[in-house]
C-alpha atoms as a PDB file:
ATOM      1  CA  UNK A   1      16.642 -28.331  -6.486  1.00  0.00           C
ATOM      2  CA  UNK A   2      18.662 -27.654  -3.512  1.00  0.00           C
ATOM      3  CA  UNK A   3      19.803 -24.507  -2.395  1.00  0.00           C
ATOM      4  CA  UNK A   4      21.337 -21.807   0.047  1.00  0.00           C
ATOM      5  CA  UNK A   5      19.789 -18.495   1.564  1.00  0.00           C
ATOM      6  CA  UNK A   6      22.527 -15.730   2.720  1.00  0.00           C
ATOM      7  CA  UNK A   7      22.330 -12.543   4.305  1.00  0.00           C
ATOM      8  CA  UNK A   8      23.437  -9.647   1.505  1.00  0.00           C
ATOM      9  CA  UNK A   9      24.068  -6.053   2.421  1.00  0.00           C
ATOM     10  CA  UNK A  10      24.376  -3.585  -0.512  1.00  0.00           C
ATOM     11  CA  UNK A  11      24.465   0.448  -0.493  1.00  0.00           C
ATOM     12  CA  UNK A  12      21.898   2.652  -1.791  1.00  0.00           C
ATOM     13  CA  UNK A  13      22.721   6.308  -1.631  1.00  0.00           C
ATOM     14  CA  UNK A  14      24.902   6.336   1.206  1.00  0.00           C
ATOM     15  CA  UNK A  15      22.738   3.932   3.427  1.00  0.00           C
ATOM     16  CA  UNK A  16      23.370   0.000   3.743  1.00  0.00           C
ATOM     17  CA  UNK A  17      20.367  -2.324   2.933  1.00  0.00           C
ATOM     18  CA  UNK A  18      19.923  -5.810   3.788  1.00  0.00           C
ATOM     19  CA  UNK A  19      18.220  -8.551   1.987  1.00  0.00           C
ATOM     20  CA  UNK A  20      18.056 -12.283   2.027  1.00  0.00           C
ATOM     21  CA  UNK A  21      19.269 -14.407  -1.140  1.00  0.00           C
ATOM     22  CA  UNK A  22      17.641 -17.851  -1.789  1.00  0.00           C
ATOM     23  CA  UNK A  23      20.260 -19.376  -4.258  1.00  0.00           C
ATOM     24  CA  UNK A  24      19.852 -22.568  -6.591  1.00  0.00           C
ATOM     25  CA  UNK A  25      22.380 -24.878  -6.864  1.00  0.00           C
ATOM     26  CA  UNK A  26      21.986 -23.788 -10.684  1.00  0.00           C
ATOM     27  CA  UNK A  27      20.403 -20.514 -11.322  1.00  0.00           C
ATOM     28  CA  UNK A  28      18.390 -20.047 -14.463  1.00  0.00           C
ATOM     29  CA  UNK A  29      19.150 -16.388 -15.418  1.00  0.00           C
ATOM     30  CA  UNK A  30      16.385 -15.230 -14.602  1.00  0.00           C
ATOM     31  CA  UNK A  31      16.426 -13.675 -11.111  1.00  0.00           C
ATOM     32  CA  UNK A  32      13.452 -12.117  -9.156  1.00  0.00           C
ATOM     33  CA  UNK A  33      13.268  -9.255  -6.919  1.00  0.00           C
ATOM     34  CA  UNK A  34      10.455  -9.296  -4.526  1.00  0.00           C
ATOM     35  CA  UNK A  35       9.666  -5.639  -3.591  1.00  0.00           C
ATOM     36  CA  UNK A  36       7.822  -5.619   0.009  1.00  0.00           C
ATOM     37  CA  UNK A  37       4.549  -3.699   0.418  1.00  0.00           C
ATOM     38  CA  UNK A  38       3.055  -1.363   3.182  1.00  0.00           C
ATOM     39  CA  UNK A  39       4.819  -1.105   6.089  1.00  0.00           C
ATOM     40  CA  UNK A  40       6.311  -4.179   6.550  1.00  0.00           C
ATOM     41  CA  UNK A  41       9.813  -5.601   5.854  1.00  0.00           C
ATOM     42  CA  UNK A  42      11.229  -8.248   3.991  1.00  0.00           C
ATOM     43  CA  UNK A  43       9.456 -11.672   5.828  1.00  0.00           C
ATOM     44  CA  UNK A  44       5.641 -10.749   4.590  1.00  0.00           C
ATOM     45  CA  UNK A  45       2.623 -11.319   6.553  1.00  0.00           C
ATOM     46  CA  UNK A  46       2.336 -14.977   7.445  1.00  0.00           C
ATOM     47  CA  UNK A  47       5.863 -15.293   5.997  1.00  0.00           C
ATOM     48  CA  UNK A  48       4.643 -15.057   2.493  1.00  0.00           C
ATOM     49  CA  UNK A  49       8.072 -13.267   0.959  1.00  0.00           C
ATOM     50  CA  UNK A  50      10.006 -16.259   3.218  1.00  0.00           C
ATOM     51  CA  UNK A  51       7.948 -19.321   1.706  1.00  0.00           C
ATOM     52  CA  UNK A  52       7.542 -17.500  -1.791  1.00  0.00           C
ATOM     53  CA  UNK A  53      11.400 -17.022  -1.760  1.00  0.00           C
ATOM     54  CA  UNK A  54      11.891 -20.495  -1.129  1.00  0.00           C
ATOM     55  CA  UNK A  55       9.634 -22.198  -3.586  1.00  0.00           C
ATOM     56  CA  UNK A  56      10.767 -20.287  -6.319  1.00  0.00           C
ATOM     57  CA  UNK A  57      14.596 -20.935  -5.298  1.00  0.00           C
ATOM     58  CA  UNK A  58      13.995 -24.315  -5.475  1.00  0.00           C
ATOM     59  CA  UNK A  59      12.691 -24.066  -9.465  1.00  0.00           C
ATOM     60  CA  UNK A  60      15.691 -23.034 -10.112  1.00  0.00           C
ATOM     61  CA  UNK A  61      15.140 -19.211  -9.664  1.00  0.00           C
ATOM     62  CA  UNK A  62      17.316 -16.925  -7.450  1.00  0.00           C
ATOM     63  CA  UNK A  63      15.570 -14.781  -5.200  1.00  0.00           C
ATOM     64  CA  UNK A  64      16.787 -11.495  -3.784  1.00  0.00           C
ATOM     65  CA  UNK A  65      13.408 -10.046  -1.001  1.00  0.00           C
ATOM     66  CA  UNK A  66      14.621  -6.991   0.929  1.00  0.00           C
ATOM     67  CA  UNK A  67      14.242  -3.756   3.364  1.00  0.00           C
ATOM     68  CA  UNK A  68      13.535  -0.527   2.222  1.00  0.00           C
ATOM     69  CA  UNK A  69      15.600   2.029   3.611  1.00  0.00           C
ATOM     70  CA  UNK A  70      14.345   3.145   6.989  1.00  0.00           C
ATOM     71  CA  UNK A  71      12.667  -0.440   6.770  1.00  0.00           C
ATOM     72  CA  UNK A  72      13.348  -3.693   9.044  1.00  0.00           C
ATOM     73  CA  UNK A  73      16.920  -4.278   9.353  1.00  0.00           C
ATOM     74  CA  UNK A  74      18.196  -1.576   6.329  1.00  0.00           C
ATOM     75  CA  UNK A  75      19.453   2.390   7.031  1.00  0.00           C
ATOM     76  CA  UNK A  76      18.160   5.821   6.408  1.00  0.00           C
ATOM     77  CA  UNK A  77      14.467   7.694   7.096  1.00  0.00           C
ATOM     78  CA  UNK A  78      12.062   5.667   6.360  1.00  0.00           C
ATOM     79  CA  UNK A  79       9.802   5.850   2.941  1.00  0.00           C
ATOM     80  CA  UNK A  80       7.196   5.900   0.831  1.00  0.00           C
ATOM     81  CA  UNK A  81       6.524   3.583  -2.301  1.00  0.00           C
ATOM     82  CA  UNK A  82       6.842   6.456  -4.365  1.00  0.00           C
ATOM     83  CA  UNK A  83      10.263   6.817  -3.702  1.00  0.00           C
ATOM     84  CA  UNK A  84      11.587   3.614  -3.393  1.00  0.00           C
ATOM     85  CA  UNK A  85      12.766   3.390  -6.983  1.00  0.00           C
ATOM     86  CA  UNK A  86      16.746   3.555  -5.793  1.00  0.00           C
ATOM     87  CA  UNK A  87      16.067   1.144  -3.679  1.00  0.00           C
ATOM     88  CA  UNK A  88      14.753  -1.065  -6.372  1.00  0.00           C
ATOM     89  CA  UNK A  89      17.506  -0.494  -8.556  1.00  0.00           C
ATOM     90  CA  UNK A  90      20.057  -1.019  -6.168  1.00  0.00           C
ATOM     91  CA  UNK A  91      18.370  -4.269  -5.046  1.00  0.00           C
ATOM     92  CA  UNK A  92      18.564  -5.425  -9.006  1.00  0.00           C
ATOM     93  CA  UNK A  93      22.406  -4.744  -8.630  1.00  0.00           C
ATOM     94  CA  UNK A  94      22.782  -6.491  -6.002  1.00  0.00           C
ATOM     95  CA  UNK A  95      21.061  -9.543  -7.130  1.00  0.00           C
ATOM     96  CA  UNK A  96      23.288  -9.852 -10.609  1.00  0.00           C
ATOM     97  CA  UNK A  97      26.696  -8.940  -8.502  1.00  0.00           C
ATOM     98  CA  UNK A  98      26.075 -12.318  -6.477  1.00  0.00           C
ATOM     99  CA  UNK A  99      24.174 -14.147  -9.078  1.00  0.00           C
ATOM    100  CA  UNK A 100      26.622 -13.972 -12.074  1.00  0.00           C
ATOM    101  CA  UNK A 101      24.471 -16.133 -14.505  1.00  0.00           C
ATOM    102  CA  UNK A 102      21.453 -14.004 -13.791  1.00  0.00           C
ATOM    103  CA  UNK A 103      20.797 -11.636 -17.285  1.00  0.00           C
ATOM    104  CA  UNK A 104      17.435 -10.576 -16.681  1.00  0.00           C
ATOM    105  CA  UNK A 105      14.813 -10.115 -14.136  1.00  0.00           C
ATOM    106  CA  UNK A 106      11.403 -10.330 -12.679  1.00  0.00           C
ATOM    107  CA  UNK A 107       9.419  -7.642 -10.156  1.00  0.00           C
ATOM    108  CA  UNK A 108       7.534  -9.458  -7.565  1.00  0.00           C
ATOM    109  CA  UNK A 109       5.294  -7.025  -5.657  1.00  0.00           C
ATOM    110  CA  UNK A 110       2.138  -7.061  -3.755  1.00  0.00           C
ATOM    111  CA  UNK A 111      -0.131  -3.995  -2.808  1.00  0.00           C
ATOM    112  CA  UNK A 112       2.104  -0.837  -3.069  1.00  0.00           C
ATOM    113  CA  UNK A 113       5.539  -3.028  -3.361  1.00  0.00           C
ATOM    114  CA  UNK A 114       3.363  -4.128  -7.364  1.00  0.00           C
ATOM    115  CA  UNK A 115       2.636  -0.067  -7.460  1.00  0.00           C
ATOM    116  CA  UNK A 116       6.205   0.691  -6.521  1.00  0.00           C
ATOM    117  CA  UNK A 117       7.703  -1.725  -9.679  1.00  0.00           C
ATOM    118  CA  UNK A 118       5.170  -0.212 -12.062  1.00  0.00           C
ATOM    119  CA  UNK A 119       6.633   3.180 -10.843  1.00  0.00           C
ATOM    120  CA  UNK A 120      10.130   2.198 -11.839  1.00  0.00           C
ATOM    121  CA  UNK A 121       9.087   1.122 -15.152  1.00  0.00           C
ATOM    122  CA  UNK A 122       7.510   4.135 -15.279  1.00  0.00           C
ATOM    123  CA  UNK A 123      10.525   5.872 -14.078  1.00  0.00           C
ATOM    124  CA  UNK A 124      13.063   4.296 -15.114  1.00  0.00           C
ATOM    125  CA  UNK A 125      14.226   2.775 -18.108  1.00  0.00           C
ATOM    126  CA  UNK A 126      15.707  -0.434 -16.945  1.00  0.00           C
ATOM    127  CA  UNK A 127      16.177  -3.277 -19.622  1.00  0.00           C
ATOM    128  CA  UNK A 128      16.987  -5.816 -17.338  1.00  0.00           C
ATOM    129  CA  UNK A 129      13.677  -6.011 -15.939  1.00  0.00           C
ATOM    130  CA  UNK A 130      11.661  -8.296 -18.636  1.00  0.00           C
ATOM    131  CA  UNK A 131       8.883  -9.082 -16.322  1.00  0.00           C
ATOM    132  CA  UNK A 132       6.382  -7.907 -13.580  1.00  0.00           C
ATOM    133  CA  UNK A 133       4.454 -10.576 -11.372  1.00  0.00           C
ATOM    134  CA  UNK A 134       1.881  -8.165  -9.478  1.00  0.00           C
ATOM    135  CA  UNK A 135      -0.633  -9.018  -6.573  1.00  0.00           C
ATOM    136  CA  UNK A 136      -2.912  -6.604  -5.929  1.00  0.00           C
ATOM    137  CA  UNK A 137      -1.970  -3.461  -6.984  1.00  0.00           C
ATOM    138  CA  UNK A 138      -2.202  -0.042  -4.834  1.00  0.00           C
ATOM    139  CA  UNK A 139      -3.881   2.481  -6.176  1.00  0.00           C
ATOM    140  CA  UNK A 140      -5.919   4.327  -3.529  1.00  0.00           C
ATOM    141  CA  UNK A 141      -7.582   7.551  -4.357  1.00  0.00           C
ATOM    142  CA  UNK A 142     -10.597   9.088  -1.923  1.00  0.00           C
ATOM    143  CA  UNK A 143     -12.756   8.778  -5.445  1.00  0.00           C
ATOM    144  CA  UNK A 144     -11.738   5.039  -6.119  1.00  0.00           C
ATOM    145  CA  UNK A 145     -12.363   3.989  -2.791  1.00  0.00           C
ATOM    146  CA  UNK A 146     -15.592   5.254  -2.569  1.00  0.00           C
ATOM    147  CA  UNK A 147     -17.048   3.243  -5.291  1.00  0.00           C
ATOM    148  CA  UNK A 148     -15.622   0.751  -4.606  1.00  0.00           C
ATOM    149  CA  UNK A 149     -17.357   0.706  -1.517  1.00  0.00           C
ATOM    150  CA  UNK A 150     -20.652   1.915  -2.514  1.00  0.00           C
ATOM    151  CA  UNK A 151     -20.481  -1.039  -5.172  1.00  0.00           C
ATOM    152  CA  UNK A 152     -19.490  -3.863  -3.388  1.00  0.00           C
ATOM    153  CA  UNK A 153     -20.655  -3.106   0.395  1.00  0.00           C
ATOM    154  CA  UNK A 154     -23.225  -0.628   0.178  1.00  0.00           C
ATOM    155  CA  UNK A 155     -25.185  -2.428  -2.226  1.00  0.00           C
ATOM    156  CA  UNK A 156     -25.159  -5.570  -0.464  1.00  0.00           C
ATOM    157  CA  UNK A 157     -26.099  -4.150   2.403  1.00  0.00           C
ATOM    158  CA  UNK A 158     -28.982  -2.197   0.741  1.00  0.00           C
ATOM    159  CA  UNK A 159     -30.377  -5.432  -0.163  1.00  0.00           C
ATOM    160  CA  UNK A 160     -30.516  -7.058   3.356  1.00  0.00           C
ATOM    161  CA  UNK A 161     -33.602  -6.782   5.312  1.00  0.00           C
ATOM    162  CA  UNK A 162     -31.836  -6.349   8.497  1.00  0.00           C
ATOM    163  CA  UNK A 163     -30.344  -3.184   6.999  1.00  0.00           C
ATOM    164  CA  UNK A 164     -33.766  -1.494   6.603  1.00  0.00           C
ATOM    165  CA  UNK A 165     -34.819  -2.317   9.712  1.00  0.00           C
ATOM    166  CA  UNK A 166     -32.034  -0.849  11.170  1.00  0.00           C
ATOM    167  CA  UNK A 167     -32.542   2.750   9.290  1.00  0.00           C
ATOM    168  CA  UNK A 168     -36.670   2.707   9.461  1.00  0.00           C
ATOM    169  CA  UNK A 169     -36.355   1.837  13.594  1.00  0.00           C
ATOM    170  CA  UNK A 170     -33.724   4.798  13.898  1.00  0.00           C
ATOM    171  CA  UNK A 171     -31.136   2.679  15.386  1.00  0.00           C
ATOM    172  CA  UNK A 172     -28.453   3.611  12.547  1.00  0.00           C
ATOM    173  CA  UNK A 173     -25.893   6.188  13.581  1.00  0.00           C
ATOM    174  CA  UNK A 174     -25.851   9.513  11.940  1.00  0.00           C
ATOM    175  CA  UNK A 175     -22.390   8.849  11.110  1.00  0.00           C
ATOM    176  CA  UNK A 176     -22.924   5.452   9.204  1.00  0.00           C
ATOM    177  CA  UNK A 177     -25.839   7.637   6.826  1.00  0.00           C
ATOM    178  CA  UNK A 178     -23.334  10.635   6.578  1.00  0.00           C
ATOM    179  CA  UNK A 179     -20.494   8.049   5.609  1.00  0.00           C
ATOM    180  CA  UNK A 180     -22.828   6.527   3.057  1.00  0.00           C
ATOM    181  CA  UNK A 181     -23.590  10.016   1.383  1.00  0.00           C
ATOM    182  CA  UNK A 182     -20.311  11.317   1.652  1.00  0.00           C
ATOM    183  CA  UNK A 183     -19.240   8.038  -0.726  1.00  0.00           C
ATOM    184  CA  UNK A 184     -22.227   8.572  -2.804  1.00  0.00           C
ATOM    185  CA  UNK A 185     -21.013  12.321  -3.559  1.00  0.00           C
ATOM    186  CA  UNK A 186     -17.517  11.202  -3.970  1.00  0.00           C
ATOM    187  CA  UNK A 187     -18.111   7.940  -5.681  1.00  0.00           C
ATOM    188  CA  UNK A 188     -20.072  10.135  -8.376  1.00  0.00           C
ATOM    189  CA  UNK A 189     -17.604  12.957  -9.097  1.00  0.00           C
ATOM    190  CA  UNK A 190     -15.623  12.328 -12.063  1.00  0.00           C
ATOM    191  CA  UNK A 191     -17.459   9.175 -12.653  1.00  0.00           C
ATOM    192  CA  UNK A 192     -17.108   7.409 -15.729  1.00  0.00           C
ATOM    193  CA  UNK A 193     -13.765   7.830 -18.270  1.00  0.00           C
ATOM    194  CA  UNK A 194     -14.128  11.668 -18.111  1.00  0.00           C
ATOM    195  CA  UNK A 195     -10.736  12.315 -16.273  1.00  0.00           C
ATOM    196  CA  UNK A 196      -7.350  11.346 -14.865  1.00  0.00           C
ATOM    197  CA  UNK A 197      -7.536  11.717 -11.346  1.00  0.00           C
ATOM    198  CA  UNK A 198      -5.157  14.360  -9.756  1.00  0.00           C
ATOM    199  CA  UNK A 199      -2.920  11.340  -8.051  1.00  0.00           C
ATOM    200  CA  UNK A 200       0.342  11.557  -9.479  1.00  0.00           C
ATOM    201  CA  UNK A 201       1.360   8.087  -8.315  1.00  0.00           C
ATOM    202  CA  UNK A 202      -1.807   6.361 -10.087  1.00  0.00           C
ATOM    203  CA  UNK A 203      -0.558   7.838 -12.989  1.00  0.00           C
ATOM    204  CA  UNK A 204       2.680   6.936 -13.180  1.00  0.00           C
ATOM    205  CA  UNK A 205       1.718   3.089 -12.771  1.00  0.00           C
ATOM    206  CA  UNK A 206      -0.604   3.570 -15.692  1.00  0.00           C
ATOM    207  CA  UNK A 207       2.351   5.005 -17.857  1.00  0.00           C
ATOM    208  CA  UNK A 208       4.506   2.140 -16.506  1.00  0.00           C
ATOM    209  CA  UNK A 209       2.375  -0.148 -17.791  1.00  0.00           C
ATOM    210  CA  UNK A 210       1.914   0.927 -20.866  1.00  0.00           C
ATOM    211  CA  UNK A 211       5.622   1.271 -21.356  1.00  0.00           C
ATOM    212  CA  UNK A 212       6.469  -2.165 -20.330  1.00  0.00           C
ATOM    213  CA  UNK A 213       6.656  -4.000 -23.174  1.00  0.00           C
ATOM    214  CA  UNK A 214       7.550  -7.401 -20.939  1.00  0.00           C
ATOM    215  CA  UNK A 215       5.151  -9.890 -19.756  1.00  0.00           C
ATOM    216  CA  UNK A 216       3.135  -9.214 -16.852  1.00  0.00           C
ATOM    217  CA  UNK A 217       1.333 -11.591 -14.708  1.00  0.00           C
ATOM    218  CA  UNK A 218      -1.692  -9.874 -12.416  1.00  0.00           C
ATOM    219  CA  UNK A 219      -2.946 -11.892  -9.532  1.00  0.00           C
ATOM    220  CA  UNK A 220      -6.408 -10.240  -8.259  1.00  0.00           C
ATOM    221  CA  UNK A 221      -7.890 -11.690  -4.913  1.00  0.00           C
ATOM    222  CA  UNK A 222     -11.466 -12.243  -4.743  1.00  0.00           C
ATOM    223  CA  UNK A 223     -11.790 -10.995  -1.056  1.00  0.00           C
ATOM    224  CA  UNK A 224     -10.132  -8.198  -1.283  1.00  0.00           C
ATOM    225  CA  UNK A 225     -11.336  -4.549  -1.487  1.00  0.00           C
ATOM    226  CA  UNK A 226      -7.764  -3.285  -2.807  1.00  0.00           C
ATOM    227  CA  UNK A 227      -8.053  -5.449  -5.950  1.00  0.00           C
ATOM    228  CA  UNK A 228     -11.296  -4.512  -6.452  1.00  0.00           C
ATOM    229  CA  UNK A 229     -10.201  -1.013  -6.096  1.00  0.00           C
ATOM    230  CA  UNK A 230      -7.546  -1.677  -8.699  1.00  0.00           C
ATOM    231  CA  UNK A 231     -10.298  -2.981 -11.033  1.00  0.00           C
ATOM    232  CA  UNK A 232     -13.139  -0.107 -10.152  1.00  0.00           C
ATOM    233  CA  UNK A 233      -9.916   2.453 -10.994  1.00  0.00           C
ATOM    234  CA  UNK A 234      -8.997   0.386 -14.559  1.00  0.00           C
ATOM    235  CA  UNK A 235     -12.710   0.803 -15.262  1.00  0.00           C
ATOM    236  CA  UNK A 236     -12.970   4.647 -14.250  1.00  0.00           C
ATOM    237  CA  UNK A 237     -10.209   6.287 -14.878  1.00  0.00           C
ATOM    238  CA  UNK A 238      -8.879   7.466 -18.899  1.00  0.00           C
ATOM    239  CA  UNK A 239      -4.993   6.895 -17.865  1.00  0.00           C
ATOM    240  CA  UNK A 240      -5.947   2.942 -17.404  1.00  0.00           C
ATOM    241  CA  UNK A 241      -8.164   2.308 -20.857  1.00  0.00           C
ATOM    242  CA  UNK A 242      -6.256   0.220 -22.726  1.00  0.00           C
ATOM    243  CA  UNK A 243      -4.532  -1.428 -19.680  1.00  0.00           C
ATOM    244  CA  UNK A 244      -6.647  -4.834 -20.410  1.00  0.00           C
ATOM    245  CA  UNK A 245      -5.168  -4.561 -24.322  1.00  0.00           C
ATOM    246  CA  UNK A 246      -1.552  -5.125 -23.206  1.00  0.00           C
ATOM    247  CA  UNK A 247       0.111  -7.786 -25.468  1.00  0.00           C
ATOM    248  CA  UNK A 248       1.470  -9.326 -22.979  1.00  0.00           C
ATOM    249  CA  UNK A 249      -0.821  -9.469 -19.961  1.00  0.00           C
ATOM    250  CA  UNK A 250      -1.755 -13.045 -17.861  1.00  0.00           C
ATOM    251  CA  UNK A 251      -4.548 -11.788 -15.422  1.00  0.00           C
ATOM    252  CA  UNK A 252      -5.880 -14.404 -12.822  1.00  0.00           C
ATOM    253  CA  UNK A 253      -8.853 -13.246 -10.480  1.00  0.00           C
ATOM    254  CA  UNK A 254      -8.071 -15.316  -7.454  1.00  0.00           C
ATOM    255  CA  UNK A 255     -11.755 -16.671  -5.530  1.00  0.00           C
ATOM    256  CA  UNK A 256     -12.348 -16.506  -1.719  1.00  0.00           C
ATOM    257  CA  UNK A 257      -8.254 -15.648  -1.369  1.00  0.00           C
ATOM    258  CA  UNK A 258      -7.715 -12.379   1.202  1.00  0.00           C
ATOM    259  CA  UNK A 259      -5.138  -9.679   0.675  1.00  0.00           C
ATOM    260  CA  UNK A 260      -2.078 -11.371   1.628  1.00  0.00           C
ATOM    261  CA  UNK A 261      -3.137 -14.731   0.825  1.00  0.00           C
ATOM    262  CA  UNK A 262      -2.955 -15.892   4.592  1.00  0.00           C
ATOM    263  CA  UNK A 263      -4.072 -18.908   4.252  1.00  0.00           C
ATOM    264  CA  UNK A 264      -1.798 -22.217   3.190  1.00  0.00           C
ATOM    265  CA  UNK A 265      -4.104 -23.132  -0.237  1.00  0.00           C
ATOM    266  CA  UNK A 266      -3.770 -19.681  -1.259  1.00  0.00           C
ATOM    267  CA  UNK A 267      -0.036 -19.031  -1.079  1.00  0.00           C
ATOM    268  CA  UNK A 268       0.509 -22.126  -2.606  1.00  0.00           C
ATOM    269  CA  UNK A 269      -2.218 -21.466  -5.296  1.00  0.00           C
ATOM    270  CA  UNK A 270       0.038 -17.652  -5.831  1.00  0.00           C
ATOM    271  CA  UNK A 271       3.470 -19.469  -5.689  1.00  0.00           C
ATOM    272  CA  UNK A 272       2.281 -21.699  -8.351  1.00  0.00           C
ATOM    273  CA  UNK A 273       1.143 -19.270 -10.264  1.00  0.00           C
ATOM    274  CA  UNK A 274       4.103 -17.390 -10.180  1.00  0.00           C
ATOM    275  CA  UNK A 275       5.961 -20.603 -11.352  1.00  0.00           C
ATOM    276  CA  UNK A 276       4.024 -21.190 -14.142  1.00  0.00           C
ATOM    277  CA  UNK A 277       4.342 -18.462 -15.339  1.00  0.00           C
ATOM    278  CA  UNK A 278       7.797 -17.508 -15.284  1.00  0.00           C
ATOM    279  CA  UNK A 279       8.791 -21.235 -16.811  1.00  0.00           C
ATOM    280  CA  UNK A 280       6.781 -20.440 -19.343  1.00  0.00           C
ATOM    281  CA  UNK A 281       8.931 -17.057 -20.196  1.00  0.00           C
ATOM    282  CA  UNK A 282      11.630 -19.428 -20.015  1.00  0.00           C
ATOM    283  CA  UNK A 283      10.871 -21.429 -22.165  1.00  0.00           C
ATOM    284  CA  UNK A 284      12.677 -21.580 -25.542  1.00  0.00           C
ATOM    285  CA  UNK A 285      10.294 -20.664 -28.740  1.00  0.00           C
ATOM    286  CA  UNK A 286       7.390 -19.985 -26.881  1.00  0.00           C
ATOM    287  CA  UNK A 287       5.150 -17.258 -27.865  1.00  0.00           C
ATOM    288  CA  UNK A 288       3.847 -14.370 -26.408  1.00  0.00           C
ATOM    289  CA  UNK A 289       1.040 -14.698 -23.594  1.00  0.00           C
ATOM    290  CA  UNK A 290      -2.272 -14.346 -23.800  1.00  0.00           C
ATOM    291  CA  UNK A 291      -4.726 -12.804 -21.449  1.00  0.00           C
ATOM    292  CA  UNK A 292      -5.808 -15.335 -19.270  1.00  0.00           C
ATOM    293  CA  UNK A 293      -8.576 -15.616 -16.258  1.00  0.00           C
ATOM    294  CA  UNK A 294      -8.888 -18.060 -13.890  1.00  0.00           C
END
């Protein structure tokens, strides 16, 4: 399907953002908002938000991807993820004022751009959002990312003979053996579901979603140690339990693909994904998902 991309400015708080629209020659109504993650604006690494943006525009889906404030080309201080829910919401407006046949729509996010639309579920009680596609979800904690390492470096290197050489011919730093340790102790504290961890934000995604009683699509790369954070955290921590039970989860764990998917086969392999699954929301009498790995 053919379409058009245009610069759109819209106001959020007193400060103008920008954002690019990619818009069909005849939208479905179902929009989608990519939310940007880390510190980074609206084009992605290896132009991911661009090419995403574009493949999805030309299904038939209008895209809005845009700058935080304090954030590529938009106003204001810069911020956080945590606070980027007005920006969010004013991005949504923005999307239906230009895009009249859009009625509902779709969080894109990867990393802390899928923690920041969990956090406006959370936050906010917005009914036009009836779907989250999320890649990678943030959820650093100083607990989380220690096991995470000690279980998927430090045992692999425990297991290498090289490694032992290393230690037993006293060529390993102090540091690298005090780094180890340190994870050990932290890695162990609070293990198992014993406790919510004192990070607010982690929280707050778990509440968000639970509360979301939309369909959610999570994309989890192999290579990747913030996915496998997100995982070690679902496991560990009593605010995630029942995350896995949601009715309406689609979960794909995504081999040998990096963070941001920098590579051509993996993009594609996400934007396809992505398309899948929001034609199959769209489609008339079909029934609710269910959990799904690939």
């Amino acid at each position: 399907m053919n379409y058009t991309e245009e610069t759109t400015l819209f106001a959020c708080e007193g400060d103008t953002l920008l954002g690019i629209l990619a818009k069909p020659e005849i939208p479905t109504n179902t929009g989608v908002v990519v939310i940007v993650g880390g510190p980074q604006y609206r084009v992605g690494s290896h132009r991911q938000f661009v090419l995403l943006s574009r493949a999805l525009a030309a299904a038939g889906y209008a895209v809005l991807r845009f700058d935080y404030r304090g954030m590529g080309d938009s106003e204001g201080q810069p911020r956080q993820f945590e606070t980027a829910s007005a920006d969010i919401a004013e991005a949504i407006n923005a999307l239906q004022q230009r895009v009249a046949s859009v009625r509902q729509v779709v969080l894109w996010g990867l990393c802390d751009g899928a923690s920041a639309a969990l956090l406006y579920c959370f936050g906010i009680n917005d009914q036009r959002v009836r779907g989250l596609c999320l890649l990678n979800p943030w959820v650093r904690s100083e607990a989380s990312l220690a096991r995470t390492q000690i279980k998927h470096y430090y045992t692999q290197r425990l297991m290498q003979l090289a490694f032992w050489k290393k230690l037993l011919s006293g060529r390993m730093a102090l540091d690298a053996l005090s780094d180890l340790t340190d994870n050990i102790r932290l890695s162990t504290s609070g293990s198992g579901r014993l406790r919510t961890e004192k990070q607010g934000f982690q929280q707050g995604m778990a509440l968000g979603w639970q509360r979301f009683d939309g369909p959610i699509l999570l994309l989890l790369s192999g290579d990747d140690y913030v996915a496998k954070e997100f995982l070690e955290y679902v496991t560990t921590d009593v605010a995630w339990k029942d995350s896995w039970a949601h009715p309406h989860l689609q979960r794909h764990s995504l081999r040998e693909v990096d963070h941001t998917c920098s590579s051509a086969a993996s993009r594609q392999w996400v934007e396809q994904l992505t398309l899948d699954w929001l034609t199959k929301q769209s489609a008339p009498g079909q029934p609710s998902r269910d959990s799904v790995v690939a």
